[in-house]
Protein backbone atom coordinates (compact mmCIF):
# COMPACT_ATOMS: atom_id res chain seq x y z
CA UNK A 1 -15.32 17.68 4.55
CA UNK A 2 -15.76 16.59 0.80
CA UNK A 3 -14.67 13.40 -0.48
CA UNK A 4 -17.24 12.28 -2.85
CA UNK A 5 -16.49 14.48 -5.80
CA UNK A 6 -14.69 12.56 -8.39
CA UNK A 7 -13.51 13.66 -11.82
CA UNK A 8 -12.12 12.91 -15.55
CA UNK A 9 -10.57 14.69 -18.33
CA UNK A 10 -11.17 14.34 -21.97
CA UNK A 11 -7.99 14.36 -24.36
CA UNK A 12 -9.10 17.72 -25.79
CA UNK A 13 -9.67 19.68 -22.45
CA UNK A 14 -6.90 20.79 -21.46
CA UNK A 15 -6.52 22.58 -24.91
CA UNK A 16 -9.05 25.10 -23.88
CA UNK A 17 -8.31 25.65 -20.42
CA UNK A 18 -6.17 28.40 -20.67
CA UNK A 19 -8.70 30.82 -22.22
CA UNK A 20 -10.85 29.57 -19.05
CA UNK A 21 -8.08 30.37 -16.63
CA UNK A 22 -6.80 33.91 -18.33
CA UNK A 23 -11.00 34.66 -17.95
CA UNK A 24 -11.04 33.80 -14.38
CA UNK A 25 -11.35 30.29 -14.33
CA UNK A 26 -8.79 29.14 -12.48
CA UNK A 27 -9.74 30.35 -9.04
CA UNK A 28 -12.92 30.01 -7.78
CA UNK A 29 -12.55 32.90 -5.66
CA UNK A 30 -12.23 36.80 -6.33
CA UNK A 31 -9.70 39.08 -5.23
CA UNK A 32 -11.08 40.93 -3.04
CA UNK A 33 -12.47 37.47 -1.31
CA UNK A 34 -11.09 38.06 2.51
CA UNK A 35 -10.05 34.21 1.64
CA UNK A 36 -6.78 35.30 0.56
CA UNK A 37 -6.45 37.72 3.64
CA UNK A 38 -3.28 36.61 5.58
CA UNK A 39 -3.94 35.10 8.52
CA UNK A 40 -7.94 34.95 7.59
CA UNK A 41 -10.15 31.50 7.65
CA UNK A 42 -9.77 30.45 4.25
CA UNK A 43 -11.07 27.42 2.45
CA UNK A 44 -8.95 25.66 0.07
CA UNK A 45 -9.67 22.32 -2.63
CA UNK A 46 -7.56 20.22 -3.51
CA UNK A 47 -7.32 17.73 -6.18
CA UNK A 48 -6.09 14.23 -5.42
CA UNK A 49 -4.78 12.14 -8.62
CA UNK A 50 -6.08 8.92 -8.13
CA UNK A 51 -9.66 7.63 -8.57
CA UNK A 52 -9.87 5.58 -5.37
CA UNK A 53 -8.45 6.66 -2.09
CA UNK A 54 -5.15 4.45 -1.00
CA UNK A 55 -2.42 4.76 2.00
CA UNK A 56 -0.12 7.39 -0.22
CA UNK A 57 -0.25 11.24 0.12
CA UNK A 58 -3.90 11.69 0.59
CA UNK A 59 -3.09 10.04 3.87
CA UNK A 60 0.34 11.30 4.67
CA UNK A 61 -0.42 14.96 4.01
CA UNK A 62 -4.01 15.45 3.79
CA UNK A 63 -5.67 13.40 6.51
CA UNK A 64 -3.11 13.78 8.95
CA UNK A 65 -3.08 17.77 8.28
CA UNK A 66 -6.69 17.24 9.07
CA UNK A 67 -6.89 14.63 11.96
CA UNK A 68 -3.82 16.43 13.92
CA UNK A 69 -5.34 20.14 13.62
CA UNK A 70 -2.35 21.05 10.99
CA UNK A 71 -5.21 22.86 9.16
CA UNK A 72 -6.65 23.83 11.62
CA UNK A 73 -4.13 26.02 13.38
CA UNK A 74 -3.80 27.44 9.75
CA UNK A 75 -7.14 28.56 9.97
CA UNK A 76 -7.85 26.18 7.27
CA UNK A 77 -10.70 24.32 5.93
CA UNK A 78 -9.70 21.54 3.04
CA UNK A 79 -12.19 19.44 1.24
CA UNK A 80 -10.71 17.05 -1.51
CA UNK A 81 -12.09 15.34 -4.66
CA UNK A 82 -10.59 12.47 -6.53
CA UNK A 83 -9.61 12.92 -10.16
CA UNK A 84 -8.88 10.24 -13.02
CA UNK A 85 -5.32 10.99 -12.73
CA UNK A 86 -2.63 13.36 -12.89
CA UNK A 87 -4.11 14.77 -16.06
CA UNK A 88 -7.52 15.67 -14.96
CA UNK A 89 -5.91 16.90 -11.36
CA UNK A 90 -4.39 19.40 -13.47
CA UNK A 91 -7.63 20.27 -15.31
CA UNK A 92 -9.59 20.59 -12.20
CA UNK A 93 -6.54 23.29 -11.20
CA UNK A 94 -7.54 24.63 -14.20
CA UNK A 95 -10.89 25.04 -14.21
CA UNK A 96 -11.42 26.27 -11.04
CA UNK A 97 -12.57 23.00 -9.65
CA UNK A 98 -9.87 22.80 -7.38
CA UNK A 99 -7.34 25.21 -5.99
CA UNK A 100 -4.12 22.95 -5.64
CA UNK A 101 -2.96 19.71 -6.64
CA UNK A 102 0.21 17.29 -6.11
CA UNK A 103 0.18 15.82 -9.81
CA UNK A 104 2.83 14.19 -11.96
CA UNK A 105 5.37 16.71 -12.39
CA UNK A 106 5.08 15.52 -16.45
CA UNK A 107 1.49 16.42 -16.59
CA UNK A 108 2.10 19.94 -14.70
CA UNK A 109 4.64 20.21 -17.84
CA UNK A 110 2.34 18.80 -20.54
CA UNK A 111 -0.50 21.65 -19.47
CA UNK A 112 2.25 24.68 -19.32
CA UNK A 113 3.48 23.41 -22.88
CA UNK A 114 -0.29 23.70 -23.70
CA UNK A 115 -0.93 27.39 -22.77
CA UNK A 116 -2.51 26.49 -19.29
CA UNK A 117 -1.26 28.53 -16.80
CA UNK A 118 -0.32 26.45 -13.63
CA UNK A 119 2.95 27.08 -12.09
CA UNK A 120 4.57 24.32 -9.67
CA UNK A 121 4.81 26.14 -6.10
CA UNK A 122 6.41 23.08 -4.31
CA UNK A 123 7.91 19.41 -4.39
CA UNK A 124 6.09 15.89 -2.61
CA UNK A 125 7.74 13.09 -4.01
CA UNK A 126 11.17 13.72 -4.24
CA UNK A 127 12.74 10.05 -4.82
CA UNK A 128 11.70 8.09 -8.18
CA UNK A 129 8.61 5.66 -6.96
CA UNK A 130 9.09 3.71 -10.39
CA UNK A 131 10.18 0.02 -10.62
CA UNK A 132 10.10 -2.91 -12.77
CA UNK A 133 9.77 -6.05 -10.48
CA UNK A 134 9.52 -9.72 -12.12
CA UNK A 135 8.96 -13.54 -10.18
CA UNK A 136 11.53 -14.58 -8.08
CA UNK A 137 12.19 -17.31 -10.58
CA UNK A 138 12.21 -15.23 -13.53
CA UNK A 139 14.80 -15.82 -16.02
CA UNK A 140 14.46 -11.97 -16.70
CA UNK A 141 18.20 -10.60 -14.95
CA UNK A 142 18.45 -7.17 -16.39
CA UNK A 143 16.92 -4.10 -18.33
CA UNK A 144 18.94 -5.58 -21.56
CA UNK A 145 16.44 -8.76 -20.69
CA UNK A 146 12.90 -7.41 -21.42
CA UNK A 147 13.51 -7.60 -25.90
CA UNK A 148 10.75 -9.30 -26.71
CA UNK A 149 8.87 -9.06 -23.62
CA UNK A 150 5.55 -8.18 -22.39
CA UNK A 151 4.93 -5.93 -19.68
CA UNK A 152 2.37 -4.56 -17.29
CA UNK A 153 1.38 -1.25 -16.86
CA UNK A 154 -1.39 0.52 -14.74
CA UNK A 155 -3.00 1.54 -18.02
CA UNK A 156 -1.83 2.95 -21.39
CA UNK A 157 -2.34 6.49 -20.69
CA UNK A 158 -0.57 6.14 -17.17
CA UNK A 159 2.79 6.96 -15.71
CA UNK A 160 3.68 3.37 -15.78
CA UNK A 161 3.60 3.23 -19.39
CA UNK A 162 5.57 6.27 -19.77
CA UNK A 163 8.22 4.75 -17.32
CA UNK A 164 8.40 1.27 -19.25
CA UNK A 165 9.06 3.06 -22.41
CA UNK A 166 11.54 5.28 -20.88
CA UNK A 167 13.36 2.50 -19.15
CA UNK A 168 13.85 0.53 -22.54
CA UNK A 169 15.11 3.03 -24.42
CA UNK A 170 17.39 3.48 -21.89
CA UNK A 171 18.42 -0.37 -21.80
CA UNK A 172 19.44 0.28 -25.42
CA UNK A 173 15.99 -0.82 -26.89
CA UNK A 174 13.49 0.17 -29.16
CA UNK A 175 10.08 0.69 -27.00
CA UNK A 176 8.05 0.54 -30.14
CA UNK A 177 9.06 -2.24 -31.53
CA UNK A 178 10.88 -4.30 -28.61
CA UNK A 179 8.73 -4.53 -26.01
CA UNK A 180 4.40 -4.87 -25.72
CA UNK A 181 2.99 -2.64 -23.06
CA UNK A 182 -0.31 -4.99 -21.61
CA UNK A 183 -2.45 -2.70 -19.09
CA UNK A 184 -2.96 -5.27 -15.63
CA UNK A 185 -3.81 -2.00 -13.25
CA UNK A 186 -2.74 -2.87 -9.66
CA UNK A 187 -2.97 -5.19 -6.76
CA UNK A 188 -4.60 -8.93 -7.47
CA UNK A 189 -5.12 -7.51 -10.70
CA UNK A 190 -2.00 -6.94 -11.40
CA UNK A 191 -0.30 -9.90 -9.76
CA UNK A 192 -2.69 -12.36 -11.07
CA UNK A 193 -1.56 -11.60 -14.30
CA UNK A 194 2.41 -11.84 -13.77
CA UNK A 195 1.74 -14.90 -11.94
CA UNK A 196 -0.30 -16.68 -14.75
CA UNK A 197 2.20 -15.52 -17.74
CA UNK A 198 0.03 -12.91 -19.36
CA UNK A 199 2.82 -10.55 -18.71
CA UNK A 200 6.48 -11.22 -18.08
CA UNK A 201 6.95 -8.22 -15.73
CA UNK A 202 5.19 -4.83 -13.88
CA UNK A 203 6.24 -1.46 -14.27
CA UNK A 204 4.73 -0.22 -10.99
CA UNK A 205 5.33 2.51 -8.01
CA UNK A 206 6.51 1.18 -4.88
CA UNK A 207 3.60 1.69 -2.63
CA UNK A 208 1.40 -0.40 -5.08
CA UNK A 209 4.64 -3.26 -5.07
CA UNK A 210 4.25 -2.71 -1.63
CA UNK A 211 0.42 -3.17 -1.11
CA UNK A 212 0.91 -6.97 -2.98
CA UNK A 213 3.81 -7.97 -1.28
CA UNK A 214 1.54 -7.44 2.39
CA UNK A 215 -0.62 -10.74 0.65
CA UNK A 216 3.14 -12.73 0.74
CA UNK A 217 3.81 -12.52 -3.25
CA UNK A 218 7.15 -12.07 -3.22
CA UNK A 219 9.24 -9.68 -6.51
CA UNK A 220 12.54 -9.43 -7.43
CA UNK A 221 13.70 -6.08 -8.71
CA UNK A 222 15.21 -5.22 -11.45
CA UNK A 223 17.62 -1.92 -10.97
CA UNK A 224 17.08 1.74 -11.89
CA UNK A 225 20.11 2.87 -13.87
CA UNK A 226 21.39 6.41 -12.84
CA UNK A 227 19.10 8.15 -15.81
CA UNK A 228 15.97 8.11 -13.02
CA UNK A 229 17.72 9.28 -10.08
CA UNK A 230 16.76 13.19 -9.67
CA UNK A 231 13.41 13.54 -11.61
CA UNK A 232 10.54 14.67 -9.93
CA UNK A 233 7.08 12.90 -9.80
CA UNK A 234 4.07 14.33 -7.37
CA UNK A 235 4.53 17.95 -7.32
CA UNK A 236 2.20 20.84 -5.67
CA UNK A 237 0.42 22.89 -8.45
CA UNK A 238 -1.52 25.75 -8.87
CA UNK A 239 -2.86 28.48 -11.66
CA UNK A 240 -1.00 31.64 -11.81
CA UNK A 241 -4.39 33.60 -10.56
CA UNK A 242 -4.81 31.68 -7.55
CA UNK A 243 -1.01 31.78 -6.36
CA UNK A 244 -1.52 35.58 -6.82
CA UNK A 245 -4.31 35.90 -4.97
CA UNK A 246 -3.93 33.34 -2.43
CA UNK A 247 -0.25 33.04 -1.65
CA UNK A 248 -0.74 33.08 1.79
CA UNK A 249 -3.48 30.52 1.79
CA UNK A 250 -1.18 28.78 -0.18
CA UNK A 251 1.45 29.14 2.05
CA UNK A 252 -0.33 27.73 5.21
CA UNK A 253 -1.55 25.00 3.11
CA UNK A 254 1.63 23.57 2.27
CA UNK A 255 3.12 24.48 5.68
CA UNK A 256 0.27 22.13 7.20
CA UNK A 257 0.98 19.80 4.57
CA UNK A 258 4.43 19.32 5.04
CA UNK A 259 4.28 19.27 8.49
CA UNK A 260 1.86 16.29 8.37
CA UNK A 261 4.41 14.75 5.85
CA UNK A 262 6.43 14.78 8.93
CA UNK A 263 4.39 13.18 11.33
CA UNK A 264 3.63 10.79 8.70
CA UNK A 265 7.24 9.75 8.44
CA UNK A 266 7.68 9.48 12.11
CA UNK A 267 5.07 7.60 13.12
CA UNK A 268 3.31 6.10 9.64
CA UNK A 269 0.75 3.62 11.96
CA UNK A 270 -0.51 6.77 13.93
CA UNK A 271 -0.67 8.59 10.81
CA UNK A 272 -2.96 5.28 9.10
CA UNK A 273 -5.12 5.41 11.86
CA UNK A 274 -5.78 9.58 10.99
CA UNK A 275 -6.43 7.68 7.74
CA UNK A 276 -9.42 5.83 8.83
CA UNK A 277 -10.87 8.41 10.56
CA UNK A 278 -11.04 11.15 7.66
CA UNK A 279 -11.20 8.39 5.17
CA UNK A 280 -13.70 5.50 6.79
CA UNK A 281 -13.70 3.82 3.30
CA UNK A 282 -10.37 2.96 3.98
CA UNK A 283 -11.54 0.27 5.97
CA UNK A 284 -13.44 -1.30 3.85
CA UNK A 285 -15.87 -2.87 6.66
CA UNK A 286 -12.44 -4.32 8.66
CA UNK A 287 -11.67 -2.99 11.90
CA UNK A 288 -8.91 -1.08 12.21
CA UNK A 289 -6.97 -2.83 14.27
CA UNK A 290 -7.31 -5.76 11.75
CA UNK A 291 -5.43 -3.20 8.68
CA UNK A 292 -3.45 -1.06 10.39
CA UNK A 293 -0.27 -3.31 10.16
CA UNK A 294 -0.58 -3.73 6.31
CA UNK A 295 -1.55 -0.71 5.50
CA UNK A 296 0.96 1.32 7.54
CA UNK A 297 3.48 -0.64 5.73
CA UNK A 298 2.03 0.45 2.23
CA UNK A 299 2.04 3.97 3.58
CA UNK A 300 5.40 4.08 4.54
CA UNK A 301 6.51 2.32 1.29
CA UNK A 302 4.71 5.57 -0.55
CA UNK A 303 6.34 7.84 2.61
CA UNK A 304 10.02 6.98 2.18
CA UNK A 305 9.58 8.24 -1.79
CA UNK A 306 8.47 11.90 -0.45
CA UNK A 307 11.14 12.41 2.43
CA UNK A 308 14.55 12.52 1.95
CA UNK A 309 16.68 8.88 1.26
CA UNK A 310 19.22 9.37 3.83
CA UNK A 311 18.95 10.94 7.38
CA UNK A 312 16.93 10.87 10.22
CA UNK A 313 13.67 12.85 10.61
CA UNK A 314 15.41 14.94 12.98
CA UNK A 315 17.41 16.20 9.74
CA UNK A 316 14.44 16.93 7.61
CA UNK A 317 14.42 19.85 6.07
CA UNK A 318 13.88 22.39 2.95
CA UNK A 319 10.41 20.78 2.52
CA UNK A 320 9.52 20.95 -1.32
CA UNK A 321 12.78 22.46 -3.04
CA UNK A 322 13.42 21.53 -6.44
CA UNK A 323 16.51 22.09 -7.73
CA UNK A 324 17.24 23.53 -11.18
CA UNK A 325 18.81 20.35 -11.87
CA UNK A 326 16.27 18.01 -10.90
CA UNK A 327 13.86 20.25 -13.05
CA UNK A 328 16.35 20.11 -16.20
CA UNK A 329 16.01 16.08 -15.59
CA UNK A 330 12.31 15.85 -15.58
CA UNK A 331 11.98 18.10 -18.68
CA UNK A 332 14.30 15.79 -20.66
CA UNK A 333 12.51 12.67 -19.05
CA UNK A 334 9.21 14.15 -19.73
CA UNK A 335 10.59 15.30 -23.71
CA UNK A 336 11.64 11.89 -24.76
CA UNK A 337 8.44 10.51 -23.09
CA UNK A 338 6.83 12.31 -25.27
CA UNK A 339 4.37 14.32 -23.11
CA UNK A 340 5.84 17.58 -24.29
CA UNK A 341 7.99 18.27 -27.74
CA UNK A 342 9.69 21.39 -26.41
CA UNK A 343 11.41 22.62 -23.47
CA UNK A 344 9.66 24.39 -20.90
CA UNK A 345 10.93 27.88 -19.39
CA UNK A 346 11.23 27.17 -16.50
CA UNK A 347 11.14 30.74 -14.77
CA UNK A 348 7.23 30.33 -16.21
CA UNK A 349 7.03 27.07 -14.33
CA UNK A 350 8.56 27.22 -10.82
CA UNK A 351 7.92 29.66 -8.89
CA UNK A 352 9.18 28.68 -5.11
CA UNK A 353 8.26 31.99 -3.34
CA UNK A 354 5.67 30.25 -1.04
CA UNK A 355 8.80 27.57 0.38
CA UNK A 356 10.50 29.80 2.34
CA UNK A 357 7.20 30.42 4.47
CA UNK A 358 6.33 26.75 4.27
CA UNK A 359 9.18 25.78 6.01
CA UNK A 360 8.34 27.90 9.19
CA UNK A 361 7.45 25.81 11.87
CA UNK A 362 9.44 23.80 14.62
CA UNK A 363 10.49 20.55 13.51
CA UNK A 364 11.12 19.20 17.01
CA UNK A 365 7.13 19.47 17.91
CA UNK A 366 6.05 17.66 15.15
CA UNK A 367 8.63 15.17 15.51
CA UNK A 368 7.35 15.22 19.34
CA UNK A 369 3.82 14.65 18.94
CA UNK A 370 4.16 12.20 16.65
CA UNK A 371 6.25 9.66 19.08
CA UNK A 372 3.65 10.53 21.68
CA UNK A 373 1.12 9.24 18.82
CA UNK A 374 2.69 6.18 17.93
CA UNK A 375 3.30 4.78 21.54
């Protein structure tokens, strides 16, 4: 395995990336590779969006595919880099670096409006991750609240500051003009600076809320209005060359991948302590024992935003459907973000031919083995 790569993208890149992938570029192997056999060994890369590796999906679906022989029994070998973002996962897609990536469903749209010719071939995070959180004490009550206020975003050029924008305009307010965006990135970071009044509140995703709160800071919530429920964030993507040439690759990879989202959500401890053992750095020289409690709860915080809200894992199923009206919501969200200035076709875009065979496997044995993990 691979996990030392890491990557960026430059503001022009994308741009010219779909001359590379109509050349070739966007798979790195040909079509007559037996890679893309059915049934064949096949090796697959996959870009993760995040610089630094965390308890979220690079545990939940990756390491657990590979710790619990999901992969394997897909006669699949995975290796992973990290990528700046959502952004340069795409790019990487792209380029060839990688073959797949779950990115930001808005960056997925920004490349397509582009000319670069991914397609979305499956759904991860199905439930919006977004929240604005402020001190207990705060005298901050509701969306109306934050005229005049600063807030705290990852960084500029991040989903967060997308969100905050999004979620004053739709509090009636001028995001220009009526509130100041402050990047504080995450964790102490982040908390430092709500705690010492450099912002008044954080626009952050759940797991990273999450990942704080396991310190004892403490956040009250502000809500979500109705506008965020249905649009799509992480979402499997992959050039239109490679999901031609690979689809059964493709297929087995997400099949392995959901499967491990499974486990994941049965038994998130057993599926932290895969963590550690594909990702050591995890650790970060602590024994496991001495993280596992914390970190399982971060996991499951970033877990619960990928599996259905409601049900039992028992229920679970029609892993990574998107809806045409869950897509319709994330192209308006991602048009008045302003990551794209046009609607996207979105018979171009989704293409959910793989699902069917992703879906094939038996529930009850994953659900199984992962009890058997966890006791």
């Amino acid at each position: 395995m691979k996990h030392s790569q890491r990557l960026g993208v430059s503001a022009a890149a994308l741009a010219v990336l779909a001359a590379l992938s109509a050349c070739g570029g966007g798979d790195s192997a040909s079509s007559s590779s037996p890679r893309g056999a059915s049934g064949a060994p096949a090796t697959l890369n996959v870009a993760i969006p995040s610089a630094v590796v965390a308890p979220k999906e690079e545990v939940a679906t990756y390491a657990v595919g590979d710790a619990e022989g999901y992969f394997a029994e897909e006669k699949l070998k995975v290796d992973v880099i990290n990528t700046d973002g959502s952004v340069a996962a795409v790019q990487a897609v792209a380029s060839g670096s990688a073959d797949i990536t779950p990115a930001d469903a808005g960056a997925i749209l920004a490349a397509r409006e582009k000319g670069v010719p991914v397609r979305a071939v499956g759904g991860l995070v199905r439930n919006w991750p977004w929240r604005m959180a402020v001190r207990p004490d705060s005298e901050i009550r509701t969306p109306a609240d934050l005229k005049g206020r600063k807030v705290g975003v990852i960084s500029l050029a991040s989903g967060s500051a997308i969100y905050a924008r999004a979620y004053a305009g739709d509090a009636g307010l001028d995001a220009a003009k009526d509130i100041e965006l402050l990047p504080v990135g995450v964790g102490a970071q982040a908390l430092s600076a709500l705690e010492d009044g450099k912002v008044d509140v954080l626009a952050l995703f759940t797991q990273a809320y999450t990942t704080i709160e396991n310190t004892g800071a403490e956040f009250r919530y502000l809500d979500n209005s109705d506008a965020f429920e249905g649009i799509r964030s992480l979402t499997f993507a992959v050039t239109e060359r490679t999901l031609k040439e690979k689809k059964d690759v493709l297929t087995r990879y997400l099949r392995a991948s959901y499967k491990a989202l499974l486990f994941s959500a049965v038994s998130p401890e057993a599926a932290m302590r895969d963590g550690y053992e594909v990702f050591p750095r995890l650790l970060t020289g602590k024994k496991a024992d001495d993280r596992v409690g914390d970190d399982s709860r971060s996991l499951n915080a970033w877990i619960r935003t990928a599996v259905p809200a409601a049900g039992e894992p028992e229920s679970f199923s029609n892993w990574g459907a998107i809806s045409e009206a869950e897509w319709n919501k994330t192209v308006a969200y991602t048009k008045a973000s302003g990551q794209i200035t046009q609607d996207i076709d979105l018979a171009e875009l989704w293409d959910d031919s793989l699902l069917q065979g992703a879906n094939d496997f038996d529930n009850t044995a994953v659900i199984e083995k992962a009890k058997a993990a966890g006791q």
